[in-house]
Protein backbone atom coordinates (compact mmCIF):
# COMPACT_ATOMS: atom_id res chain seq x y z
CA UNK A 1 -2.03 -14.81 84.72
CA UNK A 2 -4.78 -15.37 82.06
CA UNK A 3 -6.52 -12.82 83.30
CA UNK A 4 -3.71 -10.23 83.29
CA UNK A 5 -2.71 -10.96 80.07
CA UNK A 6 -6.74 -10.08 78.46
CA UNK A 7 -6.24 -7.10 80.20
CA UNK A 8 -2.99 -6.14 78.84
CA UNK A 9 -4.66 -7.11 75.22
CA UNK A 10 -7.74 -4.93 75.57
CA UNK A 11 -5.17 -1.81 76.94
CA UNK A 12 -3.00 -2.31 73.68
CA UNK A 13 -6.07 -2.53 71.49
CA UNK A 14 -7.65 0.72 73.01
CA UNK A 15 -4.10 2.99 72.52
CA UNK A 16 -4.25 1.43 69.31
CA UNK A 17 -7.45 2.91 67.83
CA UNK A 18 -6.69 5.96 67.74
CA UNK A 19 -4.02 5.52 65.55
CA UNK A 20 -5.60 2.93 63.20
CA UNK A 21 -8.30 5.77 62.84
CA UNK A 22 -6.99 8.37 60.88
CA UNK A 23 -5.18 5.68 58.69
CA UNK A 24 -8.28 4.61 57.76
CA UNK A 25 -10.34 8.52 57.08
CA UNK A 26 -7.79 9.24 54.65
CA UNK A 27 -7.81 6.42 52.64
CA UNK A 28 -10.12 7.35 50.12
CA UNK A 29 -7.63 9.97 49.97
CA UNK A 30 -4.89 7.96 48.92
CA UNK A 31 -6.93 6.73 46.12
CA UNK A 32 -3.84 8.08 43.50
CA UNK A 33 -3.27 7.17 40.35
CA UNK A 34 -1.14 8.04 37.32
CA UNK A 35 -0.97 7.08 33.40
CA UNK A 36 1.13 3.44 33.03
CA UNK A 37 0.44 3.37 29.02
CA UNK A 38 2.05 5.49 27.57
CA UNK A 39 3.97 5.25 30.09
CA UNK A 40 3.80 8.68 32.65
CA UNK A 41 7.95 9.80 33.79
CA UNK A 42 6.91 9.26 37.50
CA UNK A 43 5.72 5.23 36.60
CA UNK A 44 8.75 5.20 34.68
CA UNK A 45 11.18 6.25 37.19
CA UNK A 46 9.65 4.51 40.01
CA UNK A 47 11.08 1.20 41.61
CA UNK A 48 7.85 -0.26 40.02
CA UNK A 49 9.34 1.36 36.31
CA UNK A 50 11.55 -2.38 35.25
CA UNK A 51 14.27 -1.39 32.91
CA UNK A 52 12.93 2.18 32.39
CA UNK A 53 13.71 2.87 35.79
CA UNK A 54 17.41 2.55 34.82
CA UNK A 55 17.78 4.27 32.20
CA UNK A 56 20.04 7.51 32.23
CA UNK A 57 17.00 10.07 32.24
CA UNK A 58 15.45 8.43 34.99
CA UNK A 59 18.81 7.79 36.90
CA UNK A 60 19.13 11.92 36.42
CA UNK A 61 15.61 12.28 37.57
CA UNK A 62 16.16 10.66 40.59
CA UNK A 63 19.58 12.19 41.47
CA UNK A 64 17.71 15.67 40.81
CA UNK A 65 14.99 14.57 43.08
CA UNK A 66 17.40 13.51 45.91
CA UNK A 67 15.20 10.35 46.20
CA UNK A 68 13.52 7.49 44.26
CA UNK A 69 9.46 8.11 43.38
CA UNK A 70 8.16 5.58 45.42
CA UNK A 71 4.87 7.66 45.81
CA UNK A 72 4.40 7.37 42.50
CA UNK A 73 0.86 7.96 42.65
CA UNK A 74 0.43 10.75 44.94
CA UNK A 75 1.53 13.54 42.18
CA UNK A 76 -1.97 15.73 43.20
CA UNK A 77 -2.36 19.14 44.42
CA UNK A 78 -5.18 20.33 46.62
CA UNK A 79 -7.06 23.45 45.62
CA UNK A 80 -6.47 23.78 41.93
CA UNK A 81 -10.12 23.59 41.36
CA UNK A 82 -9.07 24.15 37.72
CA UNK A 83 -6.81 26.92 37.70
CA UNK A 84 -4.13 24.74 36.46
CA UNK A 85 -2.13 27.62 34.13
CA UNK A 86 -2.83 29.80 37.05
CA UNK A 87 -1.30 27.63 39.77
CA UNK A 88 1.01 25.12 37.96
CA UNK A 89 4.28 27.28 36.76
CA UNK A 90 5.89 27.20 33.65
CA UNK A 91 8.56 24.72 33.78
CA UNK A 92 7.21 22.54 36.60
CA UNK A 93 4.42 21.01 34.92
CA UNK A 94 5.21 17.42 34.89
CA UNK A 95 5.65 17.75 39.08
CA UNK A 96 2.62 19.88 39.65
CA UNK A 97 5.11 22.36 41.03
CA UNK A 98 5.76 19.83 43.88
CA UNK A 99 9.59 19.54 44.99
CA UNK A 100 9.25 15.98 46.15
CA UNK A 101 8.90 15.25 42.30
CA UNK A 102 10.99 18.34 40.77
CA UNK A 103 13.22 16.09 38.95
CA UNK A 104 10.69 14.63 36.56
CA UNK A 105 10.70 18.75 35.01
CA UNK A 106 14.46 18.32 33.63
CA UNK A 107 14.55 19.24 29.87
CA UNK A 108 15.64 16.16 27.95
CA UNK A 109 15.19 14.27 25.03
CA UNK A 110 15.79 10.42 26.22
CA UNK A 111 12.81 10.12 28.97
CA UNK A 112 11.17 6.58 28.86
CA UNK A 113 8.65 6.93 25.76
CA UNK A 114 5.86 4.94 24.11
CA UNK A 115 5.54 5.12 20.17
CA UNK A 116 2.49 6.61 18.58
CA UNK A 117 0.96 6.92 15.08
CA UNK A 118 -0.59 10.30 14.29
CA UNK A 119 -4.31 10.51 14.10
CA UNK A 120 -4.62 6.59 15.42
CA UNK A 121 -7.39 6.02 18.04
CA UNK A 122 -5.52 6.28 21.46
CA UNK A 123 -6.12 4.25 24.63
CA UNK A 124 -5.05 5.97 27.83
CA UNK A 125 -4.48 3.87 30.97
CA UNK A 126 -4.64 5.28 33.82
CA UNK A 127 -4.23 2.97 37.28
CA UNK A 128 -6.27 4.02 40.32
CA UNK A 129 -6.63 2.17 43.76
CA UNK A 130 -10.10 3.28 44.77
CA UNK A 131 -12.87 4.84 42.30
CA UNK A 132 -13.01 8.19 42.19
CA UNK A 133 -15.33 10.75 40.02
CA UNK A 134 -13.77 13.36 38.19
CA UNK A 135 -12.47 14.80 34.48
CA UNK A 136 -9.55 13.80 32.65
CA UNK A 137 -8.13 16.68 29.81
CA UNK A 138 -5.36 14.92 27.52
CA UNK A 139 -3.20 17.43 25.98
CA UNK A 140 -0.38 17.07 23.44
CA UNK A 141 2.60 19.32 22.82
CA UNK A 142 2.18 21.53 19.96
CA UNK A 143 3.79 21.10 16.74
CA UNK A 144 7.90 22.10 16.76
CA UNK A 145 8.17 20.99 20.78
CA UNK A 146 11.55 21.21 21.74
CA UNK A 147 12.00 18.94 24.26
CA UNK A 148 15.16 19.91 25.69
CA UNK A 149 13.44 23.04 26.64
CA UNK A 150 11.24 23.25 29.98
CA UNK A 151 7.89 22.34 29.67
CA UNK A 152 5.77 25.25 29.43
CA UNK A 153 1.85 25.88 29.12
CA UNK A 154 2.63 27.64 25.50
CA UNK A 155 3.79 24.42 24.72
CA UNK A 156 0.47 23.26 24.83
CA UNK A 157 -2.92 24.48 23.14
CA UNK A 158 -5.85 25.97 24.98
CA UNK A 159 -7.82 22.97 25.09
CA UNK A 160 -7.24 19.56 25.30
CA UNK A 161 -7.92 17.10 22.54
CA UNK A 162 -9.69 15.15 24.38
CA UNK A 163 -11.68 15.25 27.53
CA UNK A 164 -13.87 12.58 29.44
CA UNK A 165 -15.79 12.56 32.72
CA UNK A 166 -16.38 10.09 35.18
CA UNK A 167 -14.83 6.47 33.17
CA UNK A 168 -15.33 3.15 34.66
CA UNK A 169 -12.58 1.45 37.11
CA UNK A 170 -11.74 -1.61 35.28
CA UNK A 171 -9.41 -3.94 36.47
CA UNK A 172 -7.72 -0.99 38.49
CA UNK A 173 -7.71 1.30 35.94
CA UNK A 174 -9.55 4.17 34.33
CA UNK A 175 -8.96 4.09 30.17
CA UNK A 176 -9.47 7.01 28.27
CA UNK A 177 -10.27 7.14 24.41
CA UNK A 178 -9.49 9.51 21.99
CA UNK A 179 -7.90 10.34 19.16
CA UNK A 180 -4.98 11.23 18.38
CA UNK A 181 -3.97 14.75 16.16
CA UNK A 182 -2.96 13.90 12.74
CA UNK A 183 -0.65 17.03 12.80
CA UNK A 184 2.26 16.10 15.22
CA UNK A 185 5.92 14.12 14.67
CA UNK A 186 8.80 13.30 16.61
CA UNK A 187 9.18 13.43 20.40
CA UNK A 188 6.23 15.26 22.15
CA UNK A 189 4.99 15.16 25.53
CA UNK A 190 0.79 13.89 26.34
CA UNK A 191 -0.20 16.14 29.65
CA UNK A 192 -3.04 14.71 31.92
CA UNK A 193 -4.72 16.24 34.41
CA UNK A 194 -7.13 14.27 35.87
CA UNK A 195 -9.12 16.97 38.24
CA UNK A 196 -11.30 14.91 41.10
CA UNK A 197 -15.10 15.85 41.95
CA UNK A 198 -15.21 13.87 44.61
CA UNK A 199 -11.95 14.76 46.58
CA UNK A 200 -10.38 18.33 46.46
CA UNK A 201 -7.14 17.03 44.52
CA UNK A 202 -5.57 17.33 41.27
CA UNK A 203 -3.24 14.68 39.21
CA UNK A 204 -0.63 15.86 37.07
CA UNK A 205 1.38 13.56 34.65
CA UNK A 206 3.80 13.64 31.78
CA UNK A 207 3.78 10.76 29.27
CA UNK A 208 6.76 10.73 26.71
CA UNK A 209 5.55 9.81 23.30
CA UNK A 210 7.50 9.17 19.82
CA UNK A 211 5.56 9.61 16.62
CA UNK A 212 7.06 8.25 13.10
CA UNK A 213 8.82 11.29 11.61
CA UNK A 214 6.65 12.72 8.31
CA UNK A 215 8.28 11.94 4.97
CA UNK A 216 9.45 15.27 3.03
CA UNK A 217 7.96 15.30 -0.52
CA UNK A 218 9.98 15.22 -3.25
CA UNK A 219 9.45 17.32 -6.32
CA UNK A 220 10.36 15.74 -9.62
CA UNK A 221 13.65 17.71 -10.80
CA UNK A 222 14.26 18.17 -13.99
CA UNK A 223 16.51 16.68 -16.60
CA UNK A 224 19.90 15.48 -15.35
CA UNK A 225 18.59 14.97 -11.57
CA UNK A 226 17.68 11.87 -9.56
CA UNK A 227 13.85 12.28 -10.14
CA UNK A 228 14.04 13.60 -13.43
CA UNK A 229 10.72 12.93 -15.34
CA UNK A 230 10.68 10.67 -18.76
CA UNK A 231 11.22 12.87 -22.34
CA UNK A 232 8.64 11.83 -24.56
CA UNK A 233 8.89 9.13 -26.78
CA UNK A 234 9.36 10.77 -29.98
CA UNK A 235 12.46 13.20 -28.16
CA UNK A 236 15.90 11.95 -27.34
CA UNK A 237 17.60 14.90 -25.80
CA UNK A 238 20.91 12.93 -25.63
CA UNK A 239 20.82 11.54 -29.30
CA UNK A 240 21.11 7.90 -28.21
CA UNK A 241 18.43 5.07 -29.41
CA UNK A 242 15.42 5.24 -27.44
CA UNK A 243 14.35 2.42 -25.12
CA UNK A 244 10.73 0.57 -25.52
CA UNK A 245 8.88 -0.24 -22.98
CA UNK A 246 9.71 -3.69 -22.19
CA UNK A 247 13.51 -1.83 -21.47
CA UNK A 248 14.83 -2.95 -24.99
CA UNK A 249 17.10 -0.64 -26.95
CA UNK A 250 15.30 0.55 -30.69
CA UNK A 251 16.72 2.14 -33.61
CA UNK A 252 15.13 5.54 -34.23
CA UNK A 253 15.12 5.07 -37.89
CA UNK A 254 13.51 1.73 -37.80
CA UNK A 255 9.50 1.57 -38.90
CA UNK A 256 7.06 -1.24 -40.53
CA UNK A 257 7.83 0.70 -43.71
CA UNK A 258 11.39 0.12 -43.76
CA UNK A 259 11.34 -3.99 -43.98
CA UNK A 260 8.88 -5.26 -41.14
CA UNK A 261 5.17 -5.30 -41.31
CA UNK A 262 2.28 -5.27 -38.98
CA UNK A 263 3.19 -6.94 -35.59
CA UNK A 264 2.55 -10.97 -36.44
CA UNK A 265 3.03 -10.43 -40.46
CA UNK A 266 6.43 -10.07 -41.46
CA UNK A 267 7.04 -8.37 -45.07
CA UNK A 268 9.49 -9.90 -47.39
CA UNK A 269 12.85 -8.07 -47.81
CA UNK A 270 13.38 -6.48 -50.80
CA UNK A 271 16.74 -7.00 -52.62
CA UNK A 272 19.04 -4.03 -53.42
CA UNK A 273 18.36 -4.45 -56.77
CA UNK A 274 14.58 -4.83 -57.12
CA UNK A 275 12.97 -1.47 -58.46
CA UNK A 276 9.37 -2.58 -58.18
CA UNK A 277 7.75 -0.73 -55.53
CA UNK A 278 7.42 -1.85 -52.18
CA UNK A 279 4.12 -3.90 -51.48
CA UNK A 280 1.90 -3.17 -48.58
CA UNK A 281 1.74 -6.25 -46.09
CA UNK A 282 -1.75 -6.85 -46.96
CA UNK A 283 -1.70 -10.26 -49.21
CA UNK A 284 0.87 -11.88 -50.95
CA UNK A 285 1.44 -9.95 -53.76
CA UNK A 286 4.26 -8.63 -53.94
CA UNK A 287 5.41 -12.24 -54.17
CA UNK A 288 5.91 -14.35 -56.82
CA UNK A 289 3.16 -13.43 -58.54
CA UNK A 290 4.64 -10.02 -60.20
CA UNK A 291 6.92 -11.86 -62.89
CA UNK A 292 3.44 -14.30 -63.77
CA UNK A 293 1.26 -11.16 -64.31
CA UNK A 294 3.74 -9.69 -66.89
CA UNK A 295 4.24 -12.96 -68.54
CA UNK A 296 0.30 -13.43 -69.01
CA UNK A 297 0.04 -9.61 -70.74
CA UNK A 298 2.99 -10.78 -73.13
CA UNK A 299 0.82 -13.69 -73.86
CA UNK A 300 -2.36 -11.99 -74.61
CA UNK A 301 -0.51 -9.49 -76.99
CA UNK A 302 1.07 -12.22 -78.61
CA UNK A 303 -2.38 -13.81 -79.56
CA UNK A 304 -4.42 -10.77 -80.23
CA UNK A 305 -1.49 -9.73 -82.93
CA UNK A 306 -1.97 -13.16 -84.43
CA UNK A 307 -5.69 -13.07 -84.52
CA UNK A 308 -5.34 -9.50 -86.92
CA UNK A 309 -2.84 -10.99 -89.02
CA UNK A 310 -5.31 -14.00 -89.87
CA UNK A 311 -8.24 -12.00 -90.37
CA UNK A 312 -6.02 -10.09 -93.02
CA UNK A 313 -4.48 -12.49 -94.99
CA UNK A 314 -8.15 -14.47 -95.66
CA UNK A 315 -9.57 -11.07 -96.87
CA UNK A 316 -6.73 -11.76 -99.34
């Protein structure tokens, strides 16, 4: 019985290798891979995708595709050998043209997405199983991408913004750098094609991105609308006081002439009746002192007047 049963074992191991051995020649060929930040539709919409899987542009993906993407990573066509606008048709970009992924093409405006800042230094990850040598082109969407439109390659520019050859596997991913165009806002779609040197394949991906929408500039209207620029000082095209700066109503009329001084040095009012002029604010004399001055020239006339009439009489 022993004996019967190792021979049983070495039959089923012998039928068995031949199967095992084309699992094994194409694995380097199953070496896929596809963008997880920002997230690609396919990683998305995958059972791997969390909450983004059920959202209602995935669930619509899915339906359209008549099956979940489990194969995820196996978005590649054979051949391309960069002829990508040549081979990939318009509209079918984001599956390669490939019908077991046709549903990740539909025109809409609520895919998964990943917010971006225009210009900003970008960080593409891209997961892998197995290295692989090869170029990665990162396209963007031209500005004015309607995304409930089919993706087509006039939506994108000639070349990419960025391209990179042969990056490091790190942690079971490839990252890309770049950066980012400075020119782009609202929804927009980054395309990667990641063309392999050492295998025959292509990868195709669509990543969903969001990028703040650019402020409109205002242009200062003119009197009487919300961004109306300040009259002058001196002008008050309504009629009404003028404000100082500190936001405090002031008089037109009112100057240092007219009863104040120099800031810190108050003048003394004058009262209605007074006809002397007005002093300046520079000493105190248009006190007190007015009345004393024309008492001392009274004085002095009185005297000198006395001093003639004693000189005359003692000629006498």
């Amino acid at each position: 019985m022993p004996r019967r049963r190792a021979h049983r074992a070495a039959v089923a191991a012998t039928l068995a290798t031949p199967f095992l051995l084309p699992l094994w020649a194409v694995g380097p060929a199953w070496a896929h891979g596809a963008p997880t930040d920002p997230v690609s539709r396919v990683v998305a919409c995958s059972p791997e995708g969390g909450a983004r899987a059920g959202s209602a542009a995935c669930r619509a993906a899915v339906a359209a595709n008549g099956g979940p993407f489990t194969a995820w990573d196996n978005l590649r066509v054979a051949g391309v050998n960069g002829r990508d606008r040549q081979l990939i048709p318009d509209g079918k970009l984001c599956s390669g043209g490939l019908p077991a992924y046709r549903g990740l093409d539909l025109p809409r405006a609520d895919w998964p997405s990943t917010r971006l800042r225009p210009g900003a230094a970008l960080t593409l990850r891209y997961v892998s199983t197995i290295p692989h040598t090869g170029t990665f082109r990162l396209y963007l969407t031209k500005p004015g991408y309607d995304p409930a439109k089919p993706l087509t390659w006039s939506d994108l520019p000639d070349k990419p913004f960025a391209e990179v050859r042969d990056p490091a596997l790190t942690d079971g991913a490839y990252r890309v750098r770049a950066t980012l165009p400075a020119d782009r806002a609202g929804r927009h779609v980054l395309y990667t094609v990641w063309q392999n040197s050492s295998t025959p394949d292509t990868y195709y991906s669509c990543s969903d991105v969001v990028f703040p929408e650019q402020p409109e500039r205002k242009e200062p209207k003119e009197q009487g609308g919300a961004a109306r620029t300040s009259a002058p000082a001196s002008a008050s095209p309504t009629g009404e006081a003028r404000r100082s700066p500190a936001g405090t109503r002031e008089s037109p009329a009112a100057s240092p002439a007219a009863g104040q001084g120099s800031p810190g040095r108050p003048v003394a009012p004058r009262a209605q009746d007074d006809s002397t002029p007005v002093a300046s604010d520079a000493g105190p004399a248009s006190g007190p002192s007015a009345p004393l001055l024309a008492g001392g020239a009274a004085a002095v006339l009185v005297l000198t007047g006395g001093a003639a009439l004693a000189v005359r009489l003692r000629r006498r």
